[in-house]
Protein backbone atom coordinates (compact mmCIF):
# COMPACT_ATOMS: atom_id res chain seq x y z
CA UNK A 1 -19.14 7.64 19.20
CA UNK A 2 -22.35 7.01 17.09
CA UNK A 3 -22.98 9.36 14.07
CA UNK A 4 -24.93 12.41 14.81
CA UNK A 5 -27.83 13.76 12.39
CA UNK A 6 -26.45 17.54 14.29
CA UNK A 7 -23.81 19.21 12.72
CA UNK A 8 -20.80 21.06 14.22
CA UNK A 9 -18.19 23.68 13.71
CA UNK A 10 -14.90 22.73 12.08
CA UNK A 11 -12.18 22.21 14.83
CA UNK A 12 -9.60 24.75 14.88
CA UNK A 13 -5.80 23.72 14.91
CA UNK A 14 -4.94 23.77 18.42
CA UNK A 15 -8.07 21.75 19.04
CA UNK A 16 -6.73 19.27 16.85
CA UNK A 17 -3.55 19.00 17.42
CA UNK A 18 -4.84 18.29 20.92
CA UNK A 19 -6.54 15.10 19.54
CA UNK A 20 -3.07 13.96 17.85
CA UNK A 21 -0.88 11.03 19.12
CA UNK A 22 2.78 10.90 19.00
CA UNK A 23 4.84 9.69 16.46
CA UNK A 24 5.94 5.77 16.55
CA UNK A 25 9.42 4.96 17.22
CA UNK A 26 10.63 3.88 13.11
CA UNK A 27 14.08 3.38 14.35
CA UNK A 28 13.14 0.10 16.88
CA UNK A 29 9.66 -0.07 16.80
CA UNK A 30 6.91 -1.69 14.47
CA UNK A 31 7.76 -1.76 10.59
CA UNK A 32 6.90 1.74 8.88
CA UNK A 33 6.99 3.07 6.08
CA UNK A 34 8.65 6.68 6.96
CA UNK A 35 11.84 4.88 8.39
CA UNK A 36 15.69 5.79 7.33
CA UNK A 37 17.07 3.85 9.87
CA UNK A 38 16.03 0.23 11.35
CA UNK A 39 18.01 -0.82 14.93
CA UNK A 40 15.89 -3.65 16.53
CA UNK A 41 17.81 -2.22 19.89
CA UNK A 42 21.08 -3.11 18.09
CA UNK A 43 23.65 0.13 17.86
CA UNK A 44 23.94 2.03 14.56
CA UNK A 45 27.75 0.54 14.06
CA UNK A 46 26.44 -2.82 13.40
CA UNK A 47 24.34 -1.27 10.04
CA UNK A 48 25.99 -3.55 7.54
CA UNK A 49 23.33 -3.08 4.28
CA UNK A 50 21.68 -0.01 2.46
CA UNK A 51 18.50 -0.55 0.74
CA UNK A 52 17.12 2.05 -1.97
CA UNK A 53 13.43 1.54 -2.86
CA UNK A 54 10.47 3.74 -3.82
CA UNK A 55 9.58 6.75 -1.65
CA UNK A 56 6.00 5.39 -2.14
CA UNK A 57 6.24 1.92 -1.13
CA UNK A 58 4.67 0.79 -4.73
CA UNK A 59 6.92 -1.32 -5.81
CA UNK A 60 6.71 -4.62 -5.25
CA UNK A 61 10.14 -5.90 -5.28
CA UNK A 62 11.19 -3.49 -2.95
CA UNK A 63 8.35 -4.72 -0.77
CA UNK A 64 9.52 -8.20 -0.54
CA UNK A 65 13.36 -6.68 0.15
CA UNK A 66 12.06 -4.53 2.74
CA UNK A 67 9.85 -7.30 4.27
CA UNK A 68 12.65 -10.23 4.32
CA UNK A 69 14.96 -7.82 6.34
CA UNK A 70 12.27 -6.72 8.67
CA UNK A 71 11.57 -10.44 9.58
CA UNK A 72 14.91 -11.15 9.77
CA UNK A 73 15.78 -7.99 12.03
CA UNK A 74 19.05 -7.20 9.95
CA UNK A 75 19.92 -3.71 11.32
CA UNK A 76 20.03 -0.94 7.56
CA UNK A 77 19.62 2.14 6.63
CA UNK A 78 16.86 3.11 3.63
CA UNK A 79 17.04 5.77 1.07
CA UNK A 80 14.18 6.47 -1.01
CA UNK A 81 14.07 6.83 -4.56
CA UNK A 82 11.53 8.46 -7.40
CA UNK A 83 9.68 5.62 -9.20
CA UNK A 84 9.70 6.71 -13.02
CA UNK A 85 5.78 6.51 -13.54
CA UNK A 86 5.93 9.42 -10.61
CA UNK A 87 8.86 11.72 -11.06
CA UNK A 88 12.24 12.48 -12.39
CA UNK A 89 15.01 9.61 -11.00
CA UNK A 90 16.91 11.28 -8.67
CA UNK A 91 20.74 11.87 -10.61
CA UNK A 92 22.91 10.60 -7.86
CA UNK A 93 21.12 7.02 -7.43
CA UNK A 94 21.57 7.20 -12.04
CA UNK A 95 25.58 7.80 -10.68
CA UNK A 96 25.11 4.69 -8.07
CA UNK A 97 22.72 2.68 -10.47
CA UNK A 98 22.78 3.90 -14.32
CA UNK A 99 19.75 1.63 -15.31
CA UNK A 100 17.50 3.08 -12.31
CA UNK A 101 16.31 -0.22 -11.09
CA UNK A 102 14.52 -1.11 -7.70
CA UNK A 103 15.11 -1.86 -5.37
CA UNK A 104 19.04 -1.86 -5.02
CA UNK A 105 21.24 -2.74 -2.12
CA UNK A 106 24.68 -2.21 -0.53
CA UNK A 107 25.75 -5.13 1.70
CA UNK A 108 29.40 -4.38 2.99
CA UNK A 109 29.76 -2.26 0.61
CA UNK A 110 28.84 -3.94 -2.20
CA UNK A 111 25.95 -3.02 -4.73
CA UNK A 112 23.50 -5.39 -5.82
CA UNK A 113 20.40 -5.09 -8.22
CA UNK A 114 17.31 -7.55 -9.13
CA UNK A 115 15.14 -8.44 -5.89
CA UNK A 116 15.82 -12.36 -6.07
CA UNK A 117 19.80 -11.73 -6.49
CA UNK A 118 19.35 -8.75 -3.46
CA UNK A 119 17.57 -12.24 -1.04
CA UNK A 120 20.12 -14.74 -2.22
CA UNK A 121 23.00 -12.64 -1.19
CA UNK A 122 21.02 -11.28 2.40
CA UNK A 123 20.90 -15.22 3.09
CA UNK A 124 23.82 -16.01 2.48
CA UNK A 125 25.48 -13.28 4.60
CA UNK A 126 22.79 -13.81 7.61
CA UNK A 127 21.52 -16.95 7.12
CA UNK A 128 18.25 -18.14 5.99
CA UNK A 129 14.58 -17.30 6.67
CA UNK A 130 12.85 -20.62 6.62
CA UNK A 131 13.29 -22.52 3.69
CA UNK A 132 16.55 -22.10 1.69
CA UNK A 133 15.43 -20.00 -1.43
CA UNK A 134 17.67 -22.44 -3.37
CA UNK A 135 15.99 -25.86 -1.73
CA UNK A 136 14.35 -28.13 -3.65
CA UNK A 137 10.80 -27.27 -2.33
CA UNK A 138 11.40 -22.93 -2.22
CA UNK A 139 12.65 -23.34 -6.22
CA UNK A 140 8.88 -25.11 -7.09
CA UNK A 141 7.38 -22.19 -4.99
CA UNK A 142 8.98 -19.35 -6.51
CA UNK A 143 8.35 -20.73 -10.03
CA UNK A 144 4.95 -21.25 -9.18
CA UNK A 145 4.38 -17.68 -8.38
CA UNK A 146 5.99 -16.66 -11.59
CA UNK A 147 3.09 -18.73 -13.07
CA UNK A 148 0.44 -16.86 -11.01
CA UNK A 149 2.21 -13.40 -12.20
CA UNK A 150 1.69 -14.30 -15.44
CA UNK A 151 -2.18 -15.47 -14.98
CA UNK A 152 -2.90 -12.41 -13.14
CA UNK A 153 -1.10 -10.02 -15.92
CA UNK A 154 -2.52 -11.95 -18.86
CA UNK A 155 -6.23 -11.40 -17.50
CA UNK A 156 -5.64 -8.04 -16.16
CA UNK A 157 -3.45 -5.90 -18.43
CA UNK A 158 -4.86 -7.45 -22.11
CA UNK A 159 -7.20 -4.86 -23.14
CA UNK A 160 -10.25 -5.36 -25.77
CA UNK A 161 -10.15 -9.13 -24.58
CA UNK A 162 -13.94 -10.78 -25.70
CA UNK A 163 -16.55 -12.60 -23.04
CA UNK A 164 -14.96 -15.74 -24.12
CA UNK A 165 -11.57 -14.75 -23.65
CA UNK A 166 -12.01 -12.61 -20.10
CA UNK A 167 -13.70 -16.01 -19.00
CA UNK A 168 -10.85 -18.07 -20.27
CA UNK A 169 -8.60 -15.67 -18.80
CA UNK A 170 -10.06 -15.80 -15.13
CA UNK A 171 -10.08 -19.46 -15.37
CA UNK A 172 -6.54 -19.51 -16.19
CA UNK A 173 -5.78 -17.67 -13.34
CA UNK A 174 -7.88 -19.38 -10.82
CA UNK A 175 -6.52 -22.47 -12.29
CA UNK A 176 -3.46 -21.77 -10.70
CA UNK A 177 -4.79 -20.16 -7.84
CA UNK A 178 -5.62 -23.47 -6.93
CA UNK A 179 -2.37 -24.73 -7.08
CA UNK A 180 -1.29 -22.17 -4.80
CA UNK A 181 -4.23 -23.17 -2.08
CA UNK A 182 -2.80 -27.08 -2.44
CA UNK A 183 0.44 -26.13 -1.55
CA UNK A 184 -0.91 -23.90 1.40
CA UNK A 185 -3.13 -26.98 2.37
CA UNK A 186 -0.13 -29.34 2.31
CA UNK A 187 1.07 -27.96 5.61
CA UNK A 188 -1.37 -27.93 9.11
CA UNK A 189 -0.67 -24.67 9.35
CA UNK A 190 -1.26 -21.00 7.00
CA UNK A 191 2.44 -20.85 6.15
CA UNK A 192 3.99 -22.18 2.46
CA UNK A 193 7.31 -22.43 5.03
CA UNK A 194 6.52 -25.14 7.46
CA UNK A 195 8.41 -22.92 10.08
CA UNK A 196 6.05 -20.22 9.62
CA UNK A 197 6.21 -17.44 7.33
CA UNK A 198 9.84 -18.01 5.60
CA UNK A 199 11.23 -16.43 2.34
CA UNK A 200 9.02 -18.27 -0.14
CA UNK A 201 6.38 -16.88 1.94
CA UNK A 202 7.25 -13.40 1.55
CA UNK A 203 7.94 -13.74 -2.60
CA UNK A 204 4.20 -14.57 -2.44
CA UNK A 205 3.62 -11.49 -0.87
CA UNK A 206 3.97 -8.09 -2.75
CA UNK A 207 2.05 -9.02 -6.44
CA UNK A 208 -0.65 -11.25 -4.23
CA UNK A 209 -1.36 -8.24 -2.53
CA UNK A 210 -2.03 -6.45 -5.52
CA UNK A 211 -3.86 -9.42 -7.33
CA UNK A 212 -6.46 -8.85 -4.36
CA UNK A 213 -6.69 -5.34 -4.81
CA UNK A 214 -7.36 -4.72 -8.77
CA UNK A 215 -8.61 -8.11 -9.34
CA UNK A 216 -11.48 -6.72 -6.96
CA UNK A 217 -11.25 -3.17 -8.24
CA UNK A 218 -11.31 -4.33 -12.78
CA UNK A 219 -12.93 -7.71 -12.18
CA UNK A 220 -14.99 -7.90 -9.85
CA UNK A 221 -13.31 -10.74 -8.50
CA UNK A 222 -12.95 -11.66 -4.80
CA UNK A 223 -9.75 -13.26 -4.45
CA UNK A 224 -10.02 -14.18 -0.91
CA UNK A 225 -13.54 -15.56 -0.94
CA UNK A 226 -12.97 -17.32 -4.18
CA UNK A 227 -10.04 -19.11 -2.82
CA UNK A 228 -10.16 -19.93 1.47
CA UNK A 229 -6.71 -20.79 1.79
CA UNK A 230 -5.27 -17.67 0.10
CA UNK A 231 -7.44 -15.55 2.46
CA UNK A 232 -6.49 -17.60 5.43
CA UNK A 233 -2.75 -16.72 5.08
CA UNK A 234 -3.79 -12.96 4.31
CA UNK A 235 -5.04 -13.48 7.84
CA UNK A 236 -2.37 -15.01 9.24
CA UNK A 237 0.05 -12.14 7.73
CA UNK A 238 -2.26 -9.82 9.03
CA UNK A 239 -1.81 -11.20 12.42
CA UNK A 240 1.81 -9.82 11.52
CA UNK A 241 2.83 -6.26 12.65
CA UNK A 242 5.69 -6.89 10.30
CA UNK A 243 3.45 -7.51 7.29
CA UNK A 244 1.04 -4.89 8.21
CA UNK A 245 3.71 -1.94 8.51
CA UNK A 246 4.25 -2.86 4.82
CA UNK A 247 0.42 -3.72 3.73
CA UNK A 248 -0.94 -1.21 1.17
CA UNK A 249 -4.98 -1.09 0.64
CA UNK A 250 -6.83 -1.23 -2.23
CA UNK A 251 -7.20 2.07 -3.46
CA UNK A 252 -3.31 2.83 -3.40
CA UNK A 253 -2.88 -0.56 -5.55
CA UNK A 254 -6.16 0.05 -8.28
CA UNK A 255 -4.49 3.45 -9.10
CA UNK A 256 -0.93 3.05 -8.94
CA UNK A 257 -0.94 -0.49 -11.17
CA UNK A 258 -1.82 0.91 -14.26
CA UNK A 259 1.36 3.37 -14.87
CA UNK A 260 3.69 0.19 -13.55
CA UNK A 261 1.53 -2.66 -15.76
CA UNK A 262 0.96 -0.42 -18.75
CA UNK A 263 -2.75 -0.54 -18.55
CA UNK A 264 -5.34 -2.25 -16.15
CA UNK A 265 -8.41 -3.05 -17.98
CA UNK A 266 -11.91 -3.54 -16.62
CA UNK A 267 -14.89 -6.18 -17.57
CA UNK A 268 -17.21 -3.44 -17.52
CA UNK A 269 -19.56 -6.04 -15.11
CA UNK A 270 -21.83 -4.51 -12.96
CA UNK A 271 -19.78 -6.47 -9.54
CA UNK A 272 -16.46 -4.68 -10.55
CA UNK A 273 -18.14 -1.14 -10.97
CA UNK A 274 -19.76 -1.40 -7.46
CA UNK A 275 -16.70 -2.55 -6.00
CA UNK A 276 -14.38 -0.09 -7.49
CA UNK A 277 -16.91 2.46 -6.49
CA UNK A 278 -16.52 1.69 -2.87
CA UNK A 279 -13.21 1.26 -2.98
CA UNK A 280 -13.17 5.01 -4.54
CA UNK A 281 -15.65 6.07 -1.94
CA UNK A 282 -13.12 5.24 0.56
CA UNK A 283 -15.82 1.94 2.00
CA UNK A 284 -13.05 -0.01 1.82
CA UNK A 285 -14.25 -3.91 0.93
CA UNK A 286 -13.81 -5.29 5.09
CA UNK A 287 -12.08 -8.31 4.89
CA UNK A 288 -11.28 -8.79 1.52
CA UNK A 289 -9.31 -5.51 1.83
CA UNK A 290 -7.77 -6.45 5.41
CA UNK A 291 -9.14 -6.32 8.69
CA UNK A 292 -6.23 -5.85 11.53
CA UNK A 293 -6.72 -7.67 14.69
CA UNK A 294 -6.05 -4.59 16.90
CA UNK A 295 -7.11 -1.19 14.83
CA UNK A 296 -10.00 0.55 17.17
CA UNK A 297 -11.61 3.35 14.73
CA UNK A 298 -10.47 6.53 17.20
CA UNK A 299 -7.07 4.95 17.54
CA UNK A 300 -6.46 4.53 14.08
CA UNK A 301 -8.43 8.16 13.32
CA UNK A 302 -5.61 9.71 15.64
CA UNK A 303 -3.65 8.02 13.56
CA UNK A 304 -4.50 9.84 10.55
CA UNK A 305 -5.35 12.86 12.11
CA UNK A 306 -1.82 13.12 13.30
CA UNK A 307 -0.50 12.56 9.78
CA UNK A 308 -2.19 14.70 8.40
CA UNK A 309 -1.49 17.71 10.69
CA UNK A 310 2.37 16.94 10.42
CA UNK A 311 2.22 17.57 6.85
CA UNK A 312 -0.69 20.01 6.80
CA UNK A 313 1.21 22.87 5.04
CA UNK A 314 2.11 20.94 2.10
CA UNK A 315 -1.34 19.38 1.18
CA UNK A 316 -3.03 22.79 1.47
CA UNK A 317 -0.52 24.45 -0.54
CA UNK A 318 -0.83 21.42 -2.83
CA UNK A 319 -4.66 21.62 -3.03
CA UNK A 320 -7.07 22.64 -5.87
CA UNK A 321 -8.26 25.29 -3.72
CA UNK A 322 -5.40 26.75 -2.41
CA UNK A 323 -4.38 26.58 1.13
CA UNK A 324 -6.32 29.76 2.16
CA UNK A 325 -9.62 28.22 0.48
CA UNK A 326 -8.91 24.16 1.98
CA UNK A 327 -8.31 25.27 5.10
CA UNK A 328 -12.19 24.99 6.52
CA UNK A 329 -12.61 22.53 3.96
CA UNK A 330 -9.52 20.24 5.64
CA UNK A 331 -10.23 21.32 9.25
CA UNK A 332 -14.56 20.25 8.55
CA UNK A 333 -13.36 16.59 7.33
CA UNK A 334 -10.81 16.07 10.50
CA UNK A 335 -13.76 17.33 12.89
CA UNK A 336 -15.68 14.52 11.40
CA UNK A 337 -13.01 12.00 11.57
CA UNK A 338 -12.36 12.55 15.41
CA UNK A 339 -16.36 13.01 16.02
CA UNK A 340 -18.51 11.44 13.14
CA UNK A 341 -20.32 14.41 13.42
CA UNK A 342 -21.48 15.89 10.29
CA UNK A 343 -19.39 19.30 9.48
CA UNK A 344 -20.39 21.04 6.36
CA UNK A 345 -17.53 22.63 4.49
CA UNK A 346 -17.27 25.93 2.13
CA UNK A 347 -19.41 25.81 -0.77
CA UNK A 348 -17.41 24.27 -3.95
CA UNK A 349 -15.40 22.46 -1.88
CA UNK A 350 -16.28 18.64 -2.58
CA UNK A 351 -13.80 18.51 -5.81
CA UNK A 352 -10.63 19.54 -3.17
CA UNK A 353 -11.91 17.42 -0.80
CA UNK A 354 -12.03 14.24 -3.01
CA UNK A 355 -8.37 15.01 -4.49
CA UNK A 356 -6.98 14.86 -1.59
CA UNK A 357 -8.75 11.52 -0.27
CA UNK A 358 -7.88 10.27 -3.73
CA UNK A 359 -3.94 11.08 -2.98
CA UNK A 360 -3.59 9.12 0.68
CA UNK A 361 -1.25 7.16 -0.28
CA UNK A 362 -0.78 3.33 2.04
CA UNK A 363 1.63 2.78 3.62
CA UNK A 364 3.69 5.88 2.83
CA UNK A 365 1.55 8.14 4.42
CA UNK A 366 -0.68 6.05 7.47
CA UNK A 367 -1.59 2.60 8.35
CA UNK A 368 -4.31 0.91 5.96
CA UNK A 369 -7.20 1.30 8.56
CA UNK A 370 -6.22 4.89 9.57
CA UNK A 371 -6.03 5.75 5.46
CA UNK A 372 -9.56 3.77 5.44
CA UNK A 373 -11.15 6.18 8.42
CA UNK A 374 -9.91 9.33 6.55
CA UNK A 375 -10.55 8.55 3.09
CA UNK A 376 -14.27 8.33 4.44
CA UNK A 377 -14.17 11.43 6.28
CA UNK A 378 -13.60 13.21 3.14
CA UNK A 379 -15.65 11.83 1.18
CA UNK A 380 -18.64 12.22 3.79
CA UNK A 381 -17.26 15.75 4.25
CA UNK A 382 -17.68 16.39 -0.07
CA UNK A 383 -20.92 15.20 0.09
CA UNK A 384 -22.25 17.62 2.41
CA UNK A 385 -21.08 20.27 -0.72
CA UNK A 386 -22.09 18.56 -3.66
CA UNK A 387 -21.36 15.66 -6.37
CA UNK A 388 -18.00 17.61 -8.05
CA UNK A 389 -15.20 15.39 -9.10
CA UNK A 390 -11.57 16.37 -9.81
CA UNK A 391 -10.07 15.11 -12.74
CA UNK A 392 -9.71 11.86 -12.88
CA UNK A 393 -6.51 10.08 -11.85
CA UNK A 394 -3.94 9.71 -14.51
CA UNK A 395 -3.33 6.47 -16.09
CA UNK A 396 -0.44 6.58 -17.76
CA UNK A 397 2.17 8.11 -14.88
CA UNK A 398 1.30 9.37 -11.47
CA UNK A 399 3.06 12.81 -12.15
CA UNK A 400 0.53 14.29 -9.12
CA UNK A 401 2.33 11.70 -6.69
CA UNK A 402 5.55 13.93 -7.23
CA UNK A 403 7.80 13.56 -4.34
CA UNK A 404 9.96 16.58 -4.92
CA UNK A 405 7.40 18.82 -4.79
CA UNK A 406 5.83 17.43 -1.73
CA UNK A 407 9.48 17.51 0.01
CA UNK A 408 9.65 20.74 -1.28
CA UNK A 409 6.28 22.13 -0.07
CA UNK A 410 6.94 20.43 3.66
């Protein structure tokens, strides 16, 4: 539906709901985020592993857990634990797991910490995915993308670094960026695992992702455009419903790195500031964020919409405004999400507005196109009211990610 220069009256609740779809199926269906239990069609009795990871999906070693038993259909259960930079660890995984480390995992029984330990132990119990992780050719790969950690944190997390040395850093990195794209180029094919996309595919995977994201967001710095063959096997993953039940976007990653890293710092260039502005906006940057091969806008609005309204309670008692003040703010930005019609909330309502489309968090809460769709609807919805800000997102913990309250609230 084009946008409309008229403007409407908010929706009210039953007309929303109306426009909502139904819940996936996160037992055997695509990848999700809000899962406890993956089947793949096989009964619950054959459940032989446990992982714990972040109720978020932020961290990135659960990520590339979560994604190698996905690919590999292994039937487990998931419980989800606070992330220190956003809450208080939860006391019986500190009984389980005294250090608090994710992700963990029970196979048989057994507990096992440390991401690369968790894989070794999965293949050996169920076999490989691709290349061996211990073969000749996935032991260069996984060192090499040690080496590309270290490029990415050296340029990203060293604050007061000079011209010279933020020029020196980027060409470090993109130094071995290009090491990466040779290795990608020396099969016919996207895939580091000349099978397709194998184990040493998915280590790639979680801190890549997040290279993209606040490389574009500090830097100004275009990861796939600067290097083809990297964004060619985004595209391929993204061909994945696998990967993209997993994929975060690039807002979630620019605000919830710094916490984790212990600082992200910007170039102060003019490209970073007017692509971390859109990514703040809620733009998105297209492509170089992600483009899915099947995401229609009303599909994926519905999408949102129908997250939204399952939790609805919570975030207005969790808003700035209260949930008696939010409400028409809340119910003016879904009318415009379902109609891109122009719905103009309470007055001093743009701060609320823009706290909450600052909070969607990918892929705990929606898909990254139906997070895209929404974050613009508020933000198109604030700017009917005015310019207000809430304060800015923390840097040094994301204490207003809380989950307890949230569960609490719901």
């Amino acid at each position: 539906m084009p946008p409309s220069s008229e403007t409407v009256e908010p929706l009210t609740w039953p007309e929303l709901e109306r426009l909502t779809v139904p819940e996936t199926d996160r037992i055997n269906g695509a990848t999700n985020a809000q899962s406890h239990l993956r089947l793949f069609g096989h009964p619950e009795a054959a459940v032989r592993v446990t992982l714990y990871r972040d109720h978020h999906a932020w961290c990135p070693y659960c990520q590339k857990v979560w994604l190698w038993l996905e690919c590999k259909r292994i039937p487990y259960r998931i419980r989800k634990v606070t992330m220190r930079c956003y809450g208080r660890k939860e006391p019986w995984f500190l009984e389980k797991v005294p250090s608090g480390m994710l992700p963990a995992l029970e196979l048989d029984g057994d507990l096992i910490t440390e991401s690369d330990v968790i894989l070794l132990r999965l293949e050996r119990a169920f076999g490989a995915l691709g290349l061996p992780l211990e073969s000749d050719r996935a032991m260069h790969l996984r060192q090499l993308e040690r080496l590309l950690f270290r490029a990415w944190c050296l340029w990203l997390c060293s604050p007061g670094l000079t011209k010279r040395q933020q020029d020196q850093a980027r060409d470090q990195f993109q130094a071995v960026a290009r090491r990466l794209e040779q290795e990608m180029n020396h099969l016919p094919g996207p895939w580091l695992d000349p099978d397709g996309p194998g184990s040493v595919d998915l280590v790639f995977v979680p801190y890549v992702e997040r290279m993209n994201a606040s490389l574009a967001y500090y830097k100004g710095f275009r990861l796939r455009q600067e290097h083809p063959a990297i964004g060619s096997w985004f595209v391929a993953l993204e061909q994945l419903e696998t990967y993209r039940g997993t994929q975060s976007d690039m807002h979630t990653h620019a605000h919830d790195l710094p916490p984790q890293m212990g600082g992200c710092w910007s170039d102060d260039n003019p490209e970073a500031a007017a692509l971390a502005s859109r990514i703040d906006r809620g733009e998105g940057l297209g492509q170089d964020e992600g483009e899915w091969p099947d995401a229609s806008n009303q599909g994926m609005a519905a999408r949102a919409l129908s997250r939204v309204l399952r939790h609805r309670k919570a975030l207005l008692a969790s808003n700035l405004l209260g949930a008696a003040r939010f409400d028409q703010p809340l119910r003016c930005a879904l009318t415009h999400l379902m109609s891109k019609q122009d719905c103009h909330p309470r007055a001093g309502s743009a701060a609320a507005l823009r706290y909450l489309r600052d909070r969607v968090s990918v892929p705990r809460d929606m898909p990254l196109p139906a997070a895209r769709l929404l974050r613009q609807a508020l933000e198109a919805t604030a700017a009917l009211d005015g310019s207000e800000h809430p304060r800015p997102l923390p840097l040094h913990d994301r204490l207003d990610q809380n989950p307890e309250a949230f569960r609490t609230a719901s």
